[in-house]
N, C-alpha and C. Protein backbone atom coordinates (compact mmCIF):
# COMPACT_ATOMS: atom_id res chain seq x y z
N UNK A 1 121.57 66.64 95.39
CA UNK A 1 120.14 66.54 95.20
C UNK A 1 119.85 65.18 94.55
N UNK A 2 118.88 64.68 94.97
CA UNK A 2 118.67 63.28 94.68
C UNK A 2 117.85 63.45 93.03
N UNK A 3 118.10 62.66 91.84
CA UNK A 3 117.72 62.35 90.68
C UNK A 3 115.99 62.24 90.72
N UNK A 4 115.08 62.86 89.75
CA UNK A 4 113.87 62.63 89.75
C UNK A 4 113.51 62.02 88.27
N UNK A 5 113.93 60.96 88.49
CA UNK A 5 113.68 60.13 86.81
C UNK A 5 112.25 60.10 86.55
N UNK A 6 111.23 60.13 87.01
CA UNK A 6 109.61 60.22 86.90
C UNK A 6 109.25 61.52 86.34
N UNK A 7 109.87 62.50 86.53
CA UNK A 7 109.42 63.56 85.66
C UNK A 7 109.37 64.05 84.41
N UNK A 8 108.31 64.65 83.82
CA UNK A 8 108.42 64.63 82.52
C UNK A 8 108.71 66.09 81.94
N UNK A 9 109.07 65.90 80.95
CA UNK A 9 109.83 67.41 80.38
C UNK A 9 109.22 68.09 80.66
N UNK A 10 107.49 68.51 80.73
CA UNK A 10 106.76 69.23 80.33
C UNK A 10 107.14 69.83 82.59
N UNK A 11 107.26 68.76 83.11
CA UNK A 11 107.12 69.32 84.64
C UNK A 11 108.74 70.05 84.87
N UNK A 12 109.89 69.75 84.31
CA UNK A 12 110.89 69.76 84.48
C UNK A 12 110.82 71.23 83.67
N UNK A 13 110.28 71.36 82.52
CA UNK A 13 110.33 72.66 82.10
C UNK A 13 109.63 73.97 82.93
N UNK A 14 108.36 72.94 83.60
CA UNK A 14 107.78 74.22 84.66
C UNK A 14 108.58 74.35 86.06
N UNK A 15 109.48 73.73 86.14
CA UNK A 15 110.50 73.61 87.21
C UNK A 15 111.22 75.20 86.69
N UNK A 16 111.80 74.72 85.49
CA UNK A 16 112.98 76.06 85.29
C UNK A 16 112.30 77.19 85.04
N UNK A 17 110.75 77.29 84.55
CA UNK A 17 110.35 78.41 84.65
C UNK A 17 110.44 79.31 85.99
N UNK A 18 109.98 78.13 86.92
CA UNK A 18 109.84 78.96 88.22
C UNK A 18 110.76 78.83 88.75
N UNK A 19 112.06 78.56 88.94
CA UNK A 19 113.43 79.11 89.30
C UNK A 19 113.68 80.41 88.62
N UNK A 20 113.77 80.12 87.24
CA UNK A 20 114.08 81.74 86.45
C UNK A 20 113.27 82.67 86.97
N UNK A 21 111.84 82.46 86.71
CA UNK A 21 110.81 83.45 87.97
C UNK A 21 111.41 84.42 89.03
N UNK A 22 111.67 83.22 89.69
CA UNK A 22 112.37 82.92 91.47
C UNK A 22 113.54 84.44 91.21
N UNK A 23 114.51 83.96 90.32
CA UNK A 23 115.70 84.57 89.57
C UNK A 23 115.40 85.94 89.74
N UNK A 24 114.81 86.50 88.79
CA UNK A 24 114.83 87.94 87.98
C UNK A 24 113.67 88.44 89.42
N UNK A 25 112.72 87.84 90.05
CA UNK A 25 111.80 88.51 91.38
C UNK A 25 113.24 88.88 91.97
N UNK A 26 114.32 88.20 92.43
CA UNK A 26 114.83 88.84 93.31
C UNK A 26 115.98 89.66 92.69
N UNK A 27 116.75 89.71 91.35
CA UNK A 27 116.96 90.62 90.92
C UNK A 27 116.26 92.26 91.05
N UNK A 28 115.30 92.00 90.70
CA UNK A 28 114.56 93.35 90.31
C UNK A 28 113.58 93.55 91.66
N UNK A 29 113.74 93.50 92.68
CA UNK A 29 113.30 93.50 94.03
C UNK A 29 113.19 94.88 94.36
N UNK A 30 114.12 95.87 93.91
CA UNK A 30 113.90 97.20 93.86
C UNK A 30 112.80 97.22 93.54
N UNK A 31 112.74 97.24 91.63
CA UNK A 31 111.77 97.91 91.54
C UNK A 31 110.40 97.82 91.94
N UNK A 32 110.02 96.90 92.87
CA UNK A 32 108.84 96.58 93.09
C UNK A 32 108.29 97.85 93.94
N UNK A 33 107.00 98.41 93.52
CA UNK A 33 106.33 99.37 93.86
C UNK A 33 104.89 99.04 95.04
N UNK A 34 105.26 99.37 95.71
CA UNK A 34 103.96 99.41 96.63
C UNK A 34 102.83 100.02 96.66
N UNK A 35 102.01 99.42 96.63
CA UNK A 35 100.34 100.53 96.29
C UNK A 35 99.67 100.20 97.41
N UNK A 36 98.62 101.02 97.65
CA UNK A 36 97.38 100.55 98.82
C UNK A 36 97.88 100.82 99.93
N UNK A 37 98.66 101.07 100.34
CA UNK A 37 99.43 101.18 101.44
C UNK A 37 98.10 101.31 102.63
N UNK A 38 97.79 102.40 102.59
CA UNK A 38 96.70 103.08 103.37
C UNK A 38 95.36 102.11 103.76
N UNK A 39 95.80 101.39 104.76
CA UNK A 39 94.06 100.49 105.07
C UNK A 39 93.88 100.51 106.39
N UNK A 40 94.02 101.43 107.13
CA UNK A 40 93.72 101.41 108.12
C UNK A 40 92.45 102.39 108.52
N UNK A 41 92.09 102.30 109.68
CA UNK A 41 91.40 103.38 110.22
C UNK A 41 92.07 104.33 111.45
N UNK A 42 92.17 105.20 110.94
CA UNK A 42 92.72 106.50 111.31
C UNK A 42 92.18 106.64 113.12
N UNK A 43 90.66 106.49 112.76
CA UNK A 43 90.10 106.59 114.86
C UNK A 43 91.32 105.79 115.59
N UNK A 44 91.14 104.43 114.54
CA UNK A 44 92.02 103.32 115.90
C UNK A 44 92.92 103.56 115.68
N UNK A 45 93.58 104.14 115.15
CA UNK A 45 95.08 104.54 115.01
C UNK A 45 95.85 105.79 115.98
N UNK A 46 94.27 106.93 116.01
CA UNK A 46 94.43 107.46 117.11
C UNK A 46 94.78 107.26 118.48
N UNK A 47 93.52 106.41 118.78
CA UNK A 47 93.38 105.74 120.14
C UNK A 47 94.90 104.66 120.68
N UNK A 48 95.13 103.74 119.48
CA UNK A 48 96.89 103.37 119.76
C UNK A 48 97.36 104.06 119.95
N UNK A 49 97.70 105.47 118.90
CA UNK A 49 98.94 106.45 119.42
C UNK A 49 98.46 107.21 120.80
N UNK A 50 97.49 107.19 121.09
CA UNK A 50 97.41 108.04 122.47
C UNK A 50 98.01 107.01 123.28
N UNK A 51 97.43 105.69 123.17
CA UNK A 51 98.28 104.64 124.60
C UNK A 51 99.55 103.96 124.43
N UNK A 52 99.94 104.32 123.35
CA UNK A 52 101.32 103.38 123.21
C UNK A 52 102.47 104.36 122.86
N UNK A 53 102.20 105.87 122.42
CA UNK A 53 103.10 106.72 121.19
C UNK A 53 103.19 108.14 121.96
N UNK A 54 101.92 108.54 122.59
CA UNK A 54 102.20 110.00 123.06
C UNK A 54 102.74 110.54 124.12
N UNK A 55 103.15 109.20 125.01
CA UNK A 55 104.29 109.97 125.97
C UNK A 55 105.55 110.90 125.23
N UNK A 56 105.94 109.90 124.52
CA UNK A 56 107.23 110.26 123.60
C UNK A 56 107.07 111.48 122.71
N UNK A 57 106.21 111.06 121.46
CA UNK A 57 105.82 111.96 120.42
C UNK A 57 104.31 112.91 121.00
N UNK A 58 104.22 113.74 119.63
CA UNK A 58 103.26 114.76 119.89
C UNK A 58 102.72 114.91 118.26
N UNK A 59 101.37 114.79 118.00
CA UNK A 59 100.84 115.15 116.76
C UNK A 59 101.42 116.98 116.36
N UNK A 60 101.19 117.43 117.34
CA UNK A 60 101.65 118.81 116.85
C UNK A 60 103.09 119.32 116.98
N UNK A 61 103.63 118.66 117.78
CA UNK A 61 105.49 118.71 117.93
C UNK A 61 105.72 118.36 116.52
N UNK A 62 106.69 116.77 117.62
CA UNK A 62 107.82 116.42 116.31
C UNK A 62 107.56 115.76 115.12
N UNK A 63 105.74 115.43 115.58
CA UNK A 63 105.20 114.47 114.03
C UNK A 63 104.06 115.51 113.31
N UNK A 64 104.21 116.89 113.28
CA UNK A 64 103.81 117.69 113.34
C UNK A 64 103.84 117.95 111.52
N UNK A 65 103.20 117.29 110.50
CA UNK A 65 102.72 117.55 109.13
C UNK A 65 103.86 116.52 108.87
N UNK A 66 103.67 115.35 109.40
CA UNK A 66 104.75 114.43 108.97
C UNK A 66 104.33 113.61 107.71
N UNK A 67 102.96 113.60 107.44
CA UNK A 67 102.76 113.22 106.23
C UNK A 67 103.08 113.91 104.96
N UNK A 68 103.71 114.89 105.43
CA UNK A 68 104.05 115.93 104.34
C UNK A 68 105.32 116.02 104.03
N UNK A 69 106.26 115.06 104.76
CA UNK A 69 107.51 114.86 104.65
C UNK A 69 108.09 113.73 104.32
N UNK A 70 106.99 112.20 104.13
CA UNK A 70 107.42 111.10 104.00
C UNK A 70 106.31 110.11 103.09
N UNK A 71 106.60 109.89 101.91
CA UNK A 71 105.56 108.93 101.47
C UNK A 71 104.72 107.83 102.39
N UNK A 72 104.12 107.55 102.56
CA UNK A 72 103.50 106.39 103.07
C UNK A 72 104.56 105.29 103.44
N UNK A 73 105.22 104.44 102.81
CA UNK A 73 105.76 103.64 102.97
C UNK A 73 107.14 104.00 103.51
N UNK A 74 107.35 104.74 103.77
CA UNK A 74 108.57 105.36 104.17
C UNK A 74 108.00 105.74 105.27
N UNK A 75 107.04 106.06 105.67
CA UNK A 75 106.55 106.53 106.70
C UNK A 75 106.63 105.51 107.91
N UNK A 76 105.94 104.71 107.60
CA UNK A 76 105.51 103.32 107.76
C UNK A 76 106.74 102.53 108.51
N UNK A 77 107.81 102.55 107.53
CA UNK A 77 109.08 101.90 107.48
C UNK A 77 109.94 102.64 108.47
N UNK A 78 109.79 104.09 108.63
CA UNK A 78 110.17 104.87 109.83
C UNK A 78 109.84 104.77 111.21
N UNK A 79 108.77 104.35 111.30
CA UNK A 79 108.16 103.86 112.87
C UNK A 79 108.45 102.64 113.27
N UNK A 80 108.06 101.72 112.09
CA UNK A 80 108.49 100.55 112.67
C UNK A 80 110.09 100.20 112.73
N UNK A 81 110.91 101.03 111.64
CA UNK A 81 112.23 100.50 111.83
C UNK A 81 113.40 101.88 111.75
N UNK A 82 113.16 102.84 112.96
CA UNK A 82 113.53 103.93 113.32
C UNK A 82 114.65 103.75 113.31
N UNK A 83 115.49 102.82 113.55
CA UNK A 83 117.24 103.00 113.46
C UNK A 83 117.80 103.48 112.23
N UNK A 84 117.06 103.07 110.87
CA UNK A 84 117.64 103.12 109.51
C UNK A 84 116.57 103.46 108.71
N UNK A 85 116.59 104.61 107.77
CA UNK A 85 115.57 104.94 107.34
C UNK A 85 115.69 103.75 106.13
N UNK A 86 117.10 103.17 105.47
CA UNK A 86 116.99 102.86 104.50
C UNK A 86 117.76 101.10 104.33
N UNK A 87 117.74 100.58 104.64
CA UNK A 87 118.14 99.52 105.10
C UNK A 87 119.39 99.24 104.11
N UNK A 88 119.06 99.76 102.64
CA UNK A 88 120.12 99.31 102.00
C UNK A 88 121.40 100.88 101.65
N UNK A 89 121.13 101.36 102.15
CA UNK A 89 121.96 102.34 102.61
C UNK A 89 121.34 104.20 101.88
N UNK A 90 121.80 105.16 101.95
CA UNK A 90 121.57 106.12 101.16
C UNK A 90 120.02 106.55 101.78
N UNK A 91 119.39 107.30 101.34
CA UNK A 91 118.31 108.22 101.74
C UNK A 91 118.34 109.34 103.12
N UNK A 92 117.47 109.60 103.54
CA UNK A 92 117.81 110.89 104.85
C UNK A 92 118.53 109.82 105.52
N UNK A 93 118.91 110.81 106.43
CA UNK A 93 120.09 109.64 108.10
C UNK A 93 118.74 109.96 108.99
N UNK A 94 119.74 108.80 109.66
CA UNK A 94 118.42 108.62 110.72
C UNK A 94 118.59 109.66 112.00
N UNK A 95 117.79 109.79 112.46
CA UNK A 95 117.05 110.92 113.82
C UNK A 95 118.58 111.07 114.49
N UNK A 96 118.31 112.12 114.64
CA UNK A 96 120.16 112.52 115.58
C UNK A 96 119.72 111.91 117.06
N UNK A 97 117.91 111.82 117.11
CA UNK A 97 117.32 111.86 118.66
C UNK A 97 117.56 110.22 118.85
N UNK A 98 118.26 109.61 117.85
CA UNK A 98 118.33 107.80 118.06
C UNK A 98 119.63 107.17 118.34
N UNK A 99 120.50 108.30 118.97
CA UNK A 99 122.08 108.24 118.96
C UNK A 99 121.85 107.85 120.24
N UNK A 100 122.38 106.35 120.53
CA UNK A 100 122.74 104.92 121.71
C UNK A 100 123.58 106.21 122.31
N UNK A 101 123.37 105.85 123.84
CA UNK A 101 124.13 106.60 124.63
C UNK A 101 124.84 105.22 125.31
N UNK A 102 126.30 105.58 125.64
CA UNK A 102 126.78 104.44 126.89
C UNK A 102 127.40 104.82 128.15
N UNK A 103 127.32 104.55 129.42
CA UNK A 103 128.15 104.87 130.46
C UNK A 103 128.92 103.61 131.17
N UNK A 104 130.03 103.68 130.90
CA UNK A 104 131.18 102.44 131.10
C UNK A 104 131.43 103.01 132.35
N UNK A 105 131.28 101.80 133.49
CA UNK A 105 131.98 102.01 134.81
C UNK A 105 133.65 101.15 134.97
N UNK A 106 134.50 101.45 135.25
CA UNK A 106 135.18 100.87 135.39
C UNK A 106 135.88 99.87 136.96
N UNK A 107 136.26 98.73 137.10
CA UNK A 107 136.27 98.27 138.26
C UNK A 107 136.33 99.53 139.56
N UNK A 108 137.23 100.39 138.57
CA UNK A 108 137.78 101.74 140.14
C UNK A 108 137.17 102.30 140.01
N UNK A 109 135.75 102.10 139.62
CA UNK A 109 134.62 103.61 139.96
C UNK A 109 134.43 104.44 138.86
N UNK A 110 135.86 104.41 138.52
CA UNK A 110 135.63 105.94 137.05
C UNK A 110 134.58 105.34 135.83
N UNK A 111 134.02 106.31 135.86
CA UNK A 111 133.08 106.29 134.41
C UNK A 111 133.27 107.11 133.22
N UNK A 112 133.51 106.88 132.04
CA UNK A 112 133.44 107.37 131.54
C UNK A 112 131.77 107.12 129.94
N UNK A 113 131.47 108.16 129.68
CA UNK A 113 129.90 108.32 129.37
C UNK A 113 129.96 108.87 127.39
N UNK A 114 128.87 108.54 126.94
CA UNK A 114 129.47 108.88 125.51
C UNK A 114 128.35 108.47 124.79
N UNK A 115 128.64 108.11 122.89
CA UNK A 115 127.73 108.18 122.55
C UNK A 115 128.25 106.65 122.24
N UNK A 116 127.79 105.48 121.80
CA UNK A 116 128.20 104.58 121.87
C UNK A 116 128.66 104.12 120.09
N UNK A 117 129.81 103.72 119.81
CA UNK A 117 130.33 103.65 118.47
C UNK A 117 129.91 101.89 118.03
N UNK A 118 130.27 100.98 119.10
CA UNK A 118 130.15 99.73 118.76
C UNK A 118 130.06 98.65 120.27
N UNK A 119 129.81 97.74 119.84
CA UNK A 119 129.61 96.70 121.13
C UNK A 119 129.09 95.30 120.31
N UNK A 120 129.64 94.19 120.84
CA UNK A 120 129.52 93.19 120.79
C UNK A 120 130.01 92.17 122.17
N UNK A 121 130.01 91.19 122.10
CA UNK A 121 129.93 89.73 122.99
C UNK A 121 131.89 90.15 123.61
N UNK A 122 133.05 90.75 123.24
CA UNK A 122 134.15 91.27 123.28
C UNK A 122 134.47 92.83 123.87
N UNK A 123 133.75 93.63 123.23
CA UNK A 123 134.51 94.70 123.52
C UNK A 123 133.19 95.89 122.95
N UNK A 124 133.77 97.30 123.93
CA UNK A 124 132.67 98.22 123.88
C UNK A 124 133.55 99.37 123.48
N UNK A 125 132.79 100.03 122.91
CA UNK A 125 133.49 101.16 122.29
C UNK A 125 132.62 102.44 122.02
N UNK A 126 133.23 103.58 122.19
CA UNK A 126 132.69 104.77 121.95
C UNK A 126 132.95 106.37 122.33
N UNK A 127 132.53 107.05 121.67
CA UNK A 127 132.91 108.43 121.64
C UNK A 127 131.97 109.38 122.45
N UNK A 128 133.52 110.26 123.46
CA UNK A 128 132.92 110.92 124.48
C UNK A 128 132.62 112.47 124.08
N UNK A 129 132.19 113.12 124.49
CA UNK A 129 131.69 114.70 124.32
C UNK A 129 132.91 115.17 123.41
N UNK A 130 134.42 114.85 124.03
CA UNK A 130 135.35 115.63 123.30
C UNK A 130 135.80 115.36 121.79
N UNK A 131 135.17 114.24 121.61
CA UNK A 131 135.15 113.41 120.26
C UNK A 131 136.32 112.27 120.68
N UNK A 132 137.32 112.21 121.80
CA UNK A 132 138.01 111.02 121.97
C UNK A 132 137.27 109.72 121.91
N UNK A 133 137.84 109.16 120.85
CA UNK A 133 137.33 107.17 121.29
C UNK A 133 137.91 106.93 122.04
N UNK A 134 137.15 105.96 122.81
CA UNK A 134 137.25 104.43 124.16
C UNK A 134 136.82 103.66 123.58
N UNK A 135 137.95 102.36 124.02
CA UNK A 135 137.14 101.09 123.68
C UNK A 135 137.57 100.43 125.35
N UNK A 136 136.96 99.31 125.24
CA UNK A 136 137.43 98.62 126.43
C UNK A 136 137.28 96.95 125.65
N UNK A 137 138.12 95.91 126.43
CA UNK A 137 137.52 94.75 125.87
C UNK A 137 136.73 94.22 127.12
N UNK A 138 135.85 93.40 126.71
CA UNK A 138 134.66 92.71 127.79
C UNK A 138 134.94 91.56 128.47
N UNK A 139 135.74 90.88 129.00
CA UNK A 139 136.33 89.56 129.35
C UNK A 139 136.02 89.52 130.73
N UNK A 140 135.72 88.05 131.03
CA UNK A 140 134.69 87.74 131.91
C UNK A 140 135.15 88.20 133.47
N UNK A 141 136.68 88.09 133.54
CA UNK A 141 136.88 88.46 134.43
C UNK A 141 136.83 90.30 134.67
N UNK A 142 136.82 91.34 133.87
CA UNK A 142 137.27 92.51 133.84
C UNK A 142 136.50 93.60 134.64
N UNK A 143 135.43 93.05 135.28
CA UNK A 143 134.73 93.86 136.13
C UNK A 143 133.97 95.39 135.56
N UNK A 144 134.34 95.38 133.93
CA UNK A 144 133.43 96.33 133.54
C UNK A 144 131.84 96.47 133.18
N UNK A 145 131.43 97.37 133.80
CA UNK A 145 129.75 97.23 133.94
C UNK A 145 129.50 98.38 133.17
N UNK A 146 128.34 98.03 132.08
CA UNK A 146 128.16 99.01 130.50
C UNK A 146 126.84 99.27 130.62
N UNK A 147 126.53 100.39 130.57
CA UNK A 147 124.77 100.84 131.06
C UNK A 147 124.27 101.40 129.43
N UNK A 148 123.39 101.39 128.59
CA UNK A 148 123.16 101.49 127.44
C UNK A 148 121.78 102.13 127.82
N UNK A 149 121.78 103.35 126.87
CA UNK A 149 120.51 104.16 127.12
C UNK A 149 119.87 103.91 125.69
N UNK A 150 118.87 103.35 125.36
CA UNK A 150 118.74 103.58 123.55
C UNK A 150 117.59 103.85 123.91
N UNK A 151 117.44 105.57 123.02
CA UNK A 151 115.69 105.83 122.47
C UNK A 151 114.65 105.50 121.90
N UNK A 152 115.86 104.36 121.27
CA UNK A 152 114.29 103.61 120.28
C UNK A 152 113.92 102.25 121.16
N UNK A 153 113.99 101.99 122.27
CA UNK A 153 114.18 101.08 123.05
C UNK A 153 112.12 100.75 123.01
N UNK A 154 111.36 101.56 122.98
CA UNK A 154 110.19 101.68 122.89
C UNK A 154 109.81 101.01 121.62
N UNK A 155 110.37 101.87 120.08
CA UNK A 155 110.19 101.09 119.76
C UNK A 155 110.22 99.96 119.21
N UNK A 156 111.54 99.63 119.36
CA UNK A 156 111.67 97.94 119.34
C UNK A 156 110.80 96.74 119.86
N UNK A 157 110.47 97.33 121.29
CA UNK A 157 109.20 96.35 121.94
C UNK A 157 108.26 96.42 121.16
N UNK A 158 107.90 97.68 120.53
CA UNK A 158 106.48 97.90 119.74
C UNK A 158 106.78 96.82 118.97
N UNK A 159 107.92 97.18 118.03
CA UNK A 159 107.96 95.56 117.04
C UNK A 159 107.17 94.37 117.24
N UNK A 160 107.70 93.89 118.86
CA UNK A 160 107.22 92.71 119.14
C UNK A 160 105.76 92.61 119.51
N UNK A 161 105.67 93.69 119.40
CA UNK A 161 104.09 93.69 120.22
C UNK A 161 103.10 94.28 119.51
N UNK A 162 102.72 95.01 117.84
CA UNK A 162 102.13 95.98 117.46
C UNK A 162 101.85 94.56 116.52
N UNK A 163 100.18 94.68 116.85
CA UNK A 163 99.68 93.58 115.53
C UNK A 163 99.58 94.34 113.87
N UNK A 164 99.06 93.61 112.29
CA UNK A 164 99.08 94.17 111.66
C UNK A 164 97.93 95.00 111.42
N UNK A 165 97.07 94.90 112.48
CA UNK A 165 95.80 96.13 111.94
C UNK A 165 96.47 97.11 112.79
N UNK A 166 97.16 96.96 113.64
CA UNK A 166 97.57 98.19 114.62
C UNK A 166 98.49 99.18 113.80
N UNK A 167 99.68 98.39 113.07
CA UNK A 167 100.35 98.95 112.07
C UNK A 167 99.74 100.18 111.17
N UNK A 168 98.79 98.90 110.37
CA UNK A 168 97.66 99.84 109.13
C UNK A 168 97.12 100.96 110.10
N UNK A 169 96.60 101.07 111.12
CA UNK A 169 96.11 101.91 111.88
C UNK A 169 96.84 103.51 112.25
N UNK A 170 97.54 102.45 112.91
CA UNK A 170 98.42 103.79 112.86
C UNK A 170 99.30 104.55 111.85
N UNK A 171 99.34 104.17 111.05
CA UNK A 171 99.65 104.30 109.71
C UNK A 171 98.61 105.54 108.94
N UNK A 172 97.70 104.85 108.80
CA UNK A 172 96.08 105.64 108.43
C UNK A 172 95.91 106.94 109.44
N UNK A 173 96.57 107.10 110.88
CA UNK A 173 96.35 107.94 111.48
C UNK A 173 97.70 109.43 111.46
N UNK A 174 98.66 108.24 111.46
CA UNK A 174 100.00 109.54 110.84
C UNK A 174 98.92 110.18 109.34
N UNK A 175 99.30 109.71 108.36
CA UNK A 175 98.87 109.93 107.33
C UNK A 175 97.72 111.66 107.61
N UNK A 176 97.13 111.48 108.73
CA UNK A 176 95.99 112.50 108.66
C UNK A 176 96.97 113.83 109.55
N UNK A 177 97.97 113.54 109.55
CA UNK A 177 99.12 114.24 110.21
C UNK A 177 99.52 115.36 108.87
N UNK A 178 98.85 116.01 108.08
CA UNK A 178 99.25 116.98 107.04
C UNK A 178 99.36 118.21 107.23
């Protein structure tokens, strides 16, 4: 870092304040509490979940008094990021209904089908009905073709595509889900 000889104690001291600041905010990042959550309007939140949400879900099915099962922000944090309820580990597990399915063809036709354990840019892996693992490795020549079914495939796009009043909205509209 290049020397700032022009500065004077008094700026250099508000320097280390706001590093230490900087410091202990992301220490104590837990505890930060969320309030207000709730700013949406519930109508438009409706009207989204009818065109974007109710093929899948059902107010009276599976989201059926779901406000009665999930704080707000947890709620919130569940729709938009359905793979993991908890990012830093611990709380409920996530939806048994979000288990990656895979069907590996192999050059000779045989397939074998499962729930999928792992995959990367190398090698695919995963567990079939009988609980046996498969892996295969992925190499360019190997002629294996990997078909991936994922449920949350919906909403991941939503991610990319759900503005933040749509969020608050639908948010405000679970919420009336009691």
């Amino acid at each position: 870092m290049p020397p700032f000889p022009n500065l004077t104690e008094a700026q250099v001291h508000d320097i280390a304040a706001f590093l230490l600041g900087r410091t202990q905010a992301a220490a104590n990042r837990m505890e930060y509490k969320i309030e207000n959550i709730i700013t949406g309007d519930p109508k438009a939140g409706a009207t989204y979940f009818q065109g974007h949400c109710a093929e899948c879900h059902s107010p009276t099915g599976d989201l059926a008094h779901v406000a009665t099962k999930f704080e707000p922000v947890a709620l919130q944090s569940r729709f938009l990021y359905p793979q993991s309820s908890n990012p830093f580990g611990g709380g409920p597990p996530p939806d048994p209904r979000a288990v990656k399915k895979v069907t590996v063809t192999l050059p000779s036709g045989q397939t074998y089908s499962g729930e999928l354990v792992r995959i990367d840019d190398f090698s695919v892996g995963m567990t079939d009905a009988s609980g046996a693992y498969h892996s295969w490795l992925l190499d360019d020549g190997s002629g294996i073709k990997v078909q991936i079914q994922d449920p949350l495939e919906q909403h991941v796009k939503l991610l990319h595509e759900v503005t933040d009043a749509d969020m608050h909205n639908i948010l405000a509209y679970l919420e009336t889900l009691k």
